[in-house]
C-alpha atoms as a PDB file:
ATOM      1  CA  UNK A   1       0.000   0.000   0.000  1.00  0.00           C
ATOM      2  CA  UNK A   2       1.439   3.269  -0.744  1.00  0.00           C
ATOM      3  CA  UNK A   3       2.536   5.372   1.812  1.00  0.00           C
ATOM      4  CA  UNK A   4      -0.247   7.960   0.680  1.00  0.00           C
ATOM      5  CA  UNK A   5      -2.827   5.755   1.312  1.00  0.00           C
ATOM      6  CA  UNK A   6      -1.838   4.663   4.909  1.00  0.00           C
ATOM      7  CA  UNK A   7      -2.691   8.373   5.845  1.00  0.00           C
ATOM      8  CA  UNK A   8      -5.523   8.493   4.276  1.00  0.00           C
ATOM      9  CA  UNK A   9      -6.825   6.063   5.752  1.00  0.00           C
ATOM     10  CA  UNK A  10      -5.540   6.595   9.463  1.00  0.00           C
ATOM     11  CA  UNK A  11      -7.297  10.182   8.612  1.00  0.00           C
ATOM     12  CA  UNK A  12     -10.418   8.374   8.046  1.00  0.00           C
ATOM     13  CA  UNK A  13     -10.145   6.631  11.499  1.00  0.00           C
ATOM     14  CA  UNK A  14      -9.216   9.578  12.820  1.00  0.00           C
ATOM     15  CA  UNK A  15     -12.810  11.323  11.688  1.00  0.00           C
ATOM     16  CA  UNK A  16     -14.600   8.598  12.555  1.00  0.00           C
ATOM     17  CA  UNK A  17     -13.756   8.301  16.541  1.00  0.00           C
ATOM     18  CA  UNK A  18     -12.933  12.058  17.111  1.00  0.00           C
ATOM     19  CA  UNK A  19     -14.970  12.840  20.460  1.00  0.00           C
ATOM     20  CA  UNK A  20     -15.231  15.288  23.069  1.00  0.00           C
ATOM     21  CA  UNK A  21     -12.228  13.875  25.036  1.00  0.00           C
ATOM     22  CA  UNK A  22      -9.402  14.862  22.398  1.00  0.00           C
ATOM     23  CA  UNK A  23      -8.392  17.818  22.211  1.00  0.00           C
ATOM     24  CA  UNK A  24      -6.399  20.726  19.959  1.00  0.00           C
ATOM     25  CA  UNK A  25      -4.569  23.512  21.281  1.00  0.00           C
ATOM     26  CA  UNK A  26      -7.099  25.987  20.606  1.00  0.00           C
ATOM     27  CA  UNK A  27      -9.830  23.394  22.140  1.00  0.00           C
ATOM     28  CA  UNK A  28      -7.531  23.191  25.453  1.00  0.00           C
ATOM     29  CA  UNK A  29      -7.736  26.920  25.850  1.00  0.00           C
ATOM     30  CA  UNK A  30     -11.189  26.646  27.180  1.00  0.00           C
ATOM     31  CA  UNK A  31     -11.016  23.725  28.986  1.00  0.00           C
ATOM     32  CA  UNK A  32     -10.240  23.666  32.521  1.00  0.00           C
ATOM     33  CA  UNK A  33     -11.005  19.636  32.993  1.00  0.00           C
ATOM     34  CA  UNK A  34     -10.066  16.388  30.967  1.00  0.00           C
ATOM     35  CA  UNK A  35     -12.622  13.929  29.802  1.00  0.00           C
ATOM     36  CA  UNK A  36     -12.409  10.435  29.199  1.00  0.00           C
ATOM     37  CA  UNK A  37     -14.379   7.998  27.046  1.00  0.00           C
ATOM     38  CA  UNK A  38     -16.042   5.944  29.147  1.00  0.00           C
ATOM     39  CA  UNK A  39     -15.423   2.505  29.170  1.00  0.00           C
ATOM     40  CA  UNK A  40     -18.436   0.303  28.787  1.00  0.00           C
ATOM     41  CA  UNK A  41     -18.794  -2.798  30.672  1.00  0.00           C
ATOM     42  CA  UNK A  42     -17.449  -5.575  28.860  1.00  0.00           C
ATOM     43  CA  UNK A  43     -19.768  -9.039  28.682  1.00  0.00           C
ATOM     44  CA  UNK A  44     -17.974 -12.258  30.059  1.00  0.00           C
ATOM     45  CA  UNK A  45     -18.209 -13.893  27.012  1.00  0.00           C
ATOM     46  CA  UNK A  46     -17.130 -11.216  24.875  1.00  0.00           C
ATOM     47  CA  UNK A  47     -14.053 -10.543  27.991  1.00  0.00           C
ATOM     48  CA  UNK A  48     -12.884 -14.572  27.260  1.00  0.00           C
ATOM     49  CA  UNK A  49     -14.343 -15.276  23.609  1.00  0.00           C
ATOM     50  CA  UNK A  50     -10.217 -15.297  22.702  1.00  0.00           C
ATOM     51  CA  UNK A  51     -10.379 -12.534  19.993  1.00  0.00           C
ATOM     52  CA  UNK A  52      -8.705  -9.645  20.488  1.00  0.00           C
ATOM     53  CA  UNK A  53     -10.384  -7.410  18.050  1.00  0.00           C
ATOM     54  CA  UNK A  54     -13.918  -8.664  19.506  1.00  0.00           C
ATOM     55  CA  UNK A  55     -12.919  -7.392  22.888  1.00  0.00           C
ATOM     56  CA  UNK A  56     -10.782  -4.099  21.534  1.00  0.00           C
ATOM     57  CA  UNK A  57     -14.364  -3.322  19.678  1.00  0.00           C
ATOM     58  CA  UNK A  58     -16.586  -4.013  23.075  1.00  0.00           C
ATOM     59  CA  UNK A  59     -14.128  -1.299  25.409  1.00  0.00           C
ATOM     60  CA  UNK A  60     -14.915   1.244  22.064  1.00  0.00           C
ATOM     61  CA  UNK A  61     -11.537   1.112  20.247  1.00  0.00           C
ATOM     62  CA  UNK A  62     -11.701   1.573  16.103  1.00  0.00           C
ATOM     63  CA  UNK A  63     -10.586  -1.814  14.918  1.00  0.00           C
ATOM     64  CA  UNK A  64      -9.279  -1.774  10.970  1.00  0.00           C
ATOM     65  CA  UNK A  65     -10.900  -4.051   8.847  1.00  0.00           C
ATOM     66  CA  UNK A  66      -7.140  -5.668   8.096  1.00  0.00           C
ATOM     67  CA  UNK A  67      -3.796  -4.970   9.852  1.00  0.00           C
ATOM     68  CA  UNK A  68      -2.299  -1.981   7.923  1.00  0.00           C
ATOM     69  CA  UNK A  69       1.404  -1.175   8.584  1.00  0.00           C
ATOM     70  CA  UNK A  70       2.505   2.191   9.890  1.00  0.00           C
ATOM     71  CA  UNK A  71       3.940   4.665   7.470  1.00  0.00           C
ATOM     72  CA  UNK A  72       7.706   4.885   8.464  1.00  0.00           C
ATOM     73  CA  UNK A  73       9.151   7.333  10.932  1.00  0.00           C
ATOM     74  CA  UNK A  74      11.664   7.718  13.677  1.00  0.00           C
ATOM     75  CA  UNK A  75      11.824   9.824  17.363  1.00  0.00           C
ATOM     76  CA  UNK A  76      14.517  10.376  19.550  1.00  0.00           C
ATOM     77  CA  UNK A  77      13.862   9.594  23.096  1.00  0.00           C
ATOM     78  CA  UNK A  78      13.410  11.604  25.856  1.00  0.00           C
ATOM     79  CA  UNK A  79      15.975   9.649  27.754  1.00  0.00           C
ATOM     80  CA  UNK A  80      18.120   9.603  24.308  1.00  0.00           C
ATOM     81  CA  UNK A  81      18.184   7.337  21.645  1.00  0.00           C
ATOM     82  CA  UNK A  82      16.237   7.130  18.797  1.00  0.00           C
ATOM     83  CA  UNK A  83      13.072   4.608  18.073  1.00  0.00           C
ATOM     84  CA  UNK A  84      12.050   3.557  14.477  1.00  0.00           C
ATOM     85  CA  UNK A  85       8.868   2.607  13.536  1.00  0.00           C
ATOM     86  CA  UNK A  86      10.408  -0.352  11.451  1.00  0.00           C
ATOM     87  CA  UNK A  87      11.148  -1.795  15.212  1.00  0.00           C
ATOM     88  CA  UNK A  88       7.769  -1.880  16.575  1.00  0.00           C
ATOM     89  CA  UNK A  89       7.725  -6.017  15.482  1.00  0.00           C
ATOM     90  CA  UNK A  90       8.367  -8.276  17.960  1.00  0.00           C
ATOM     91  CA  UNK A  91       6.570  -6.920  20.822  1.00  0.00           C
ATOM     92  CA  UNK A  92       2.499  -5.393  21.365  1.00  0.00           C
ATOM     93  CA  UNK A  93       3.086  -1.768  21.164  1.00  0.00           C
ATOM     94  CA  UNK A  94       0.629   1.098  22.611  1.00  0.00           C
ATOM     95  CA  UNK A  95       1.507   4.037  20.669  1.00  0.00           C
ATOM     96  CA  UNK A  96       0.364   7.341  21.755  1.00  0.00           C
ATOM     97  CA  UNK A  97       0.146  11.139  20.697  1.00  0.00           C
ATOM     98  CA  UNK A  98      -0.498  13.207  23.561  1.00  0.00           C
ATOM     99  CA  UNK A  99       0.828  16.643  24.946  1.00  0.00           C
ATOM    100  CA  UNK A 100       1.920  18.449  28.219  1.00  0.00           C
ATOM    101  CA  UNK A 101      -0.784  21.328  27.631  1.00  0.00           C
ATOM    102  CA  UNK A 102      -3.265  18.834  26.514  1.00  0.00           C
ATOM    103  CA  UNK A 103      -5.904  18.233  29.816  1.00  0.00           C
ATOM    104  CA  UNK A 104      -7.374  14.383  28.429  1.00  0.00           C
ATOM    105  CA  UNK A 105      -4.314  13.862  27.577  1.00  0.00           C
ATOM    106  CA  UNK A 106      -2.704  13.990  31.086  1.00  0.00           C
ATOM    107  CA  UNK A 107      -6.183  12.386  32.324  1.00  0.00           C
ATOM    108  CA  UNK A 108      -5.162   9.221  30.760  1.00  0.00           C
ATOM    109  CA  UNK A 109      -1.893   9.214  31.527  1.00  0.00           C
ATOM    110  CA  UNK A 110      -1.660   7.816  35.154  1.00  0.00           C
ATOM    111  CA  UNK A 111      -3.394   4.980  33.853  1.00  0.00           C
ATOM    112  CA  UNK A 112      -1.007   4.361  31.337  1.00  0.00           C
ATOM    113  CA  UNK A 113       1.631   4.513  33.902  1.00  0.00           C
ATOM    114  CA  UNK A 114      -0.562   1.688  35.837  1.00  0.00           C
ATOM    115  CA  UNK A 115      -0.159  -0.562  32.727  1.00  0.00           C
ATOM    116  CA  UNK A 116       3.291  -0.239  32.369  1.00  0.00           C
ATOM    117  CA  UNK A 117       3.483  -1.587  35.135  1.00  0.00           C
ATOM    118  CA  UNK A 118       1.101  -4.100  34.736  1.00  0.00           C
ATOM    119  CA  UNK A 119       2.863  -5.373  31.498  1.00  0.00           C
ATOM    120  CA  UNK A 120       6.322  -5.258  33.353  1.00  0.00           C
ATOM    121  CA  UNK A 121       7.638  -9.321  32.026  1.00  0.00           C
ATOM    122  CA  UNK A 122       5.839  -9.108  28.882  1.00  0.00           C
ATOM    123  CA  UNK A 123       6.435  -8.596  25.382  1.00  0.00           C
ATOM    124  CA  UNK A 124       4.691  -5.224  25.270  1.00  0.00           C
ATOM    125  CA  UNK A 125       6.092  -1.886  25.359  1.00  0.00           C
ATOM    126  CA  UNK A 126       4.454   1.574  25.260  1.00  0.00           C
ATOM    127  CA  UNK A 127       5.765   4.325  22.860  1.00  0.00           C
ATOM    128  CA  UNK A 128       4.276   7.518  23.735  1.00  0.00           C
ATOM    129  CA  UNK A 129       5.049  10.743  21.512  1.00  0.00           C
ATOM    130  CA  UNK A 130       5.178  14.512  22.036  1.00  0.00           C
ATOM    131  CA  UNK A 131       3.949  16.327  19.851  1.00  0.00           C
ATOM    132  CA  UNK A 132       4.901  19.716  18.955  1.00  0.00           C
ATOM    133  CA  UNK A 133       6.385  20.620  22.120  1.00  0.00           C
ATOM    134  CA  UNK A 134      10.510  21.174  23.123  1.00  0.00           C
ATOM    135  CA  UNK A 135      11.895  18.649  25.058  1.00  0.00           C
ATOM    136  CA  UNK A 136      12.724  20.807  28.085  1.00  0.00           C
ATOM    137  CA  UNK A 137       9.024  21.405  28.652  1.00  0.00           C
ATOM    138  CA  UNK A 138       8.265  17.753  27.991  1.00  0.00           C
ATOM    139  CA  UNK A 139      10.995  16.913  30.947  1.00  0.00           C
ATOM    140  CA  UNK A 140       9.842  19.174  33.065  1.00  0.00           C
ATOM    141  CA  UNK A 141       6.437  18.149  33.149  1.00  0.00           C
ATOM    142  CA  UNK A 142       7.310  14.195  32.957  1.00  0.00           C
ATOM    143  CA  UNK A 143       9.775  14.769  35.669  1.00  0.00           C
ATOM    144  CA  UNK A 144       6.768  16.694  37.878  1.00  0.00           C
ATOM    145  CA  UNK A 145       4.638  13.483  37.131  1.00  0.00           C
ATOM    146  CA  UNK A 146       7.125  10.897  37.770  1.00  0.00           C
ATOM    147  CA  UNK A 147       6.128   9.072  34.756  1.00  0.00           C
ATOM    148  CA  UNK A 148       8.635   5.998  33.960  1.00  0.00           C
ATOM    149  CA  UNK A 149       6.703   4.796  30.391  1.00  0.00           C
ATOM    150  CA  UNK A 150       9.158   5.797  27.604  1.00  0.00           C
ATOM    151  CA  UNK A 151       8.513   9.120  25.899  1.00  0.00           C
ATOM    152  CA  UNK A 152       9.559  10.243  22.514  1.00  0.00           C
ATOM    153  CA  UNK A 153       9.132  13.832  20.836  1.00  0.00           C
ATOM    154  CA  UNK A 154       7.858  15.278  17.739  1.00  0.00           C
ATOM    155  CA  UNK A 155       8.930  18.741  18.346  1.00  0.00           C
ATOM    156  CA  UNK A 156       8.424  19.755  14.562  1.00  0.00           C
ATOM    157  CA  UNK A 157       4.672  17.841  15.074  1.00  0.00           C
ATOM    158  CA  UNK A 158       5.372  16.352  11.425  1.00  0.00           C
ATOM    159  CA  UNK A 159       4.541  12.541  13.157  1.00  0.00           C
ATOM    160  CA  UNK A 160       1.811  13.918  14.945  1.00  0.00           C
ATOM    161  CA  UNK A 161      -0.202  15.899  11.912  1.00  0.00           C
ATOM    162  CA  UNK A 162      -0.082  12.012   9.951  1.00  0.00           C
ATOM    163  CA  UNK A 163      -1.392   9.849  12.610  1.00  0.00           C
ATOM    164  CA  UNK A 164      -2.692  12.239  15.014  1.00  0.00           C
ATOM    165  CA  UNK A 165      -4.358  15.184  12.551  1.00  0.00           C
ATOM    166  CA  UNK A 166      -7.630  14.941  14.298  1.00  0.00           C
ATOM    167  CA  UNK A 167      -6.977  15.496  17.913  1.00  0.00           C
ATOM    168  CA  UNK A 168      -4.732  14.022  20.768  1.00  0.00           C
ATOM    169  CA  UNK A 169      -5.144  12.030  23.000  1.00  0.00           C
ATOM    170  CA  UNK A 170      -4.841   9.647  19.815  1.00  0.00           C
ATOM    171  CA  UNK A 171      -3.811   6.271  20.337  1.00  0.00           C
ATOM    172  CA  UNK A 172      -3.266   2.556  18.428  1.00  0.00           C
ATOM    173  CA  UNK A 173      -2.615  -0.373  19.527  1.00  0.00           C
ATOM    174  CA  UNK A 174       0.081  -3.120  16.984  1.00  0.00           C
ATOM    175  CA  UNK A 175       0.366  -6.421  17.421  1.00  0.00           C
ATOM    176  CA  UNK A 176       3.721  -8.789  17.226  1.00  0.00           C
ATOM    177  CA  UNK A 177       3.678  -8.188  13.797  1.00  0.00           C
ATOM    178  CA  UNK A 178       4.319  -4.334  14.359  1.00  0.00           C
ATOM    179  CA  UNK A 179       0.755  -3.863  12.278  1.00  0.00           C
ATOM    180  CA  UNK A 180      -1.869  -1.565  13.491  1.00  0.00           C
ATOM    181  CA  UNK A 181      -5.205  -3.198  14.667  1.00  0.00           C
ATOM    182  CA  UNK A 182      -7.197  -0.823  16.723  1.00  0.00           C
ATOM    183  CA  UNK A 183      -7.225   2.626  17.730  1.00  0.00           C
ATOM    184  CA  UNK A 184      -9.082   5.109  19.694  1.00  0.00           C
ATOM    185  CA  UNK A 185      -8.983   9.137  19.720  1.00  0.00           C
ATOM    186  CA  UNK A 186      -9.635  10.717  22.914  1.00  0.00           C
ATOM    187  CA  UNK A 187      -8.901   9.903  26.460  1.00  0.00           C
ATOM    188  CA  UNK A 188      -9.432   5.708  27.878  1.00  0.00           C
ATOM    189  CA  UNK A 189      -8.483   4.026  31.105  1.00  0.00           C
ATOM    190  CA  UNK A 190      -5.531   2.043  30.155  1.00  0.00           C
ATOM    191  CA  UNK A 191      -5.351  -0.104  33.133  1.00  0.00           C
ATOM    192  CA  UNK A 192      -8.716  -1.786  32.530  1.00  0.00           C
ATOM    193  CA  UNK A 193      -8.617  -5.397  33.679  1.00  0.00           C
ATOM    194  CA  UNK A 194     -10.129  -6.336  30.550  1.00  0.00           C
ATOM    195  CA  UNK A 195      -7.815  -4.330  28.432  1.00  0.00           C
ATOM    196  CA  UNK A 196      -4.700  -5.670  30.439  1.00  0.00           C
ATOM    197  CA  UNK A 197      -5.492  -9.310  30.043  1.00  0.00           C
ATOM    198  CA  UNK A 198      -6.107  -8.500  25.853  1.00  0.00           C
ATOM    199  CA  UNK A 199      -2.867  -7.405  25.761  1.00  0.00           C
ATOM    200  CA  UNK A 200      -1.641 -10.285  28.294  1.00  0.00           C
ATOM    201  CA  UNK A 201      -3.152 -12.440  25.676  1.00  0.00           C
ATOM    202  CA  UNK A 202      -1.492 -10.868  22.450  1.00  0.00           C
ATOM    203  CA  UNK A 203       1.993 -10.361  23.787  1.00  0.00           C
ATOM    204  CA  UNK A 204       2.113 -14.589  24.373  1.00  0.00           C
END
């Protein structure tokens, strides 16, 4: 698939799951308190019927009709170092736009925290991206929080206005193939039992 196309169609998903809880910089201006998607109960036989995308689609994530691979890119770390997209295989990876100014964006965040821990042993890692901000006020603020997740930056936002063009929090979730299944834009409770044992379940 050409590269083209990949954005086109991660700007479709991006149009059809903006909500309330994401958020652009004008947007944060006038808000004074984050919002998060609610996460709707999940049925036991839905929570154990095995497939992931069943389960993703319950909690309210987008799930592509097929696996589509990432357009390329790279980000240095916040704690140097530099990640690749191209590296992503191997392991489940939550990948997520967000930003120090943004308020659903730090909303979600301690609960992303709470799943890094939770996923401490597995084959899952979390790749969460700046976007458009300096990386001494990205430092400052993660340093406030405590957060231990890795961070990367997109200080020129170019990442950010091809995967996240629609709002931030945005977030998608890649399998051990390093191909993008699901997605969701706006602000979720990342240390949902059910959500934890899905990813349990796909880092195996």
């Amino acid at each position: 698939m050409e590269k083209s196309m990949k954005i086109k169609m991660f700007s479709a998903f991006s149009l059809l799951v903006l909500t309330l809880a994401a958020c652009t910089p004008s947007k944060a201006k006038a808000e004074d308190q984050a919002v998060t998607t609610p996460v709707e109960p999940v049925s036991a036989e839905l929570a154990v019927s095995g497939d992931p995308a069943t389960v993703l689609a319950g909690l309210g994530f987008y799930v592509f009709p097929e696996p589509i691979r990432l357009p390329e890119f790279n980000a240095p770390g916040l704690a140097g170092g530099m990640i690749e997209s191209t590296e992503f295989a191997g392991k489940v990876t939550l990948l997520n736009f967000w930003a120090t100014w943004c308020p659903p964006c730090r909303k979600e965040m301690p609960s992303i925290e709470r799943l890094h821990a939770a996923m401490n042993g597995y084959d899952f890692t979390i790749v969460a991206i700046s976007v458009s901000e300096k990386k001494n006020t990205v430092e400052e603020f993660i340093a406030s929080a405590g957060y231990t997740f890795p961070i990367y930056l997109d200080e020129r936002g170019s990442i950010g206005s091809a995967l996240a063009s629609q709002g931030i929090p945005t977030t998608y979730i890649l399998d051990k193939d390093g191909l993008v299944i699901a997605g969701i834009v706006g602000s979720f409770e990342y240390d949902n039992e059910t959500l934890v044992n899905v990813f349990r379940e796909m880092a195996k």
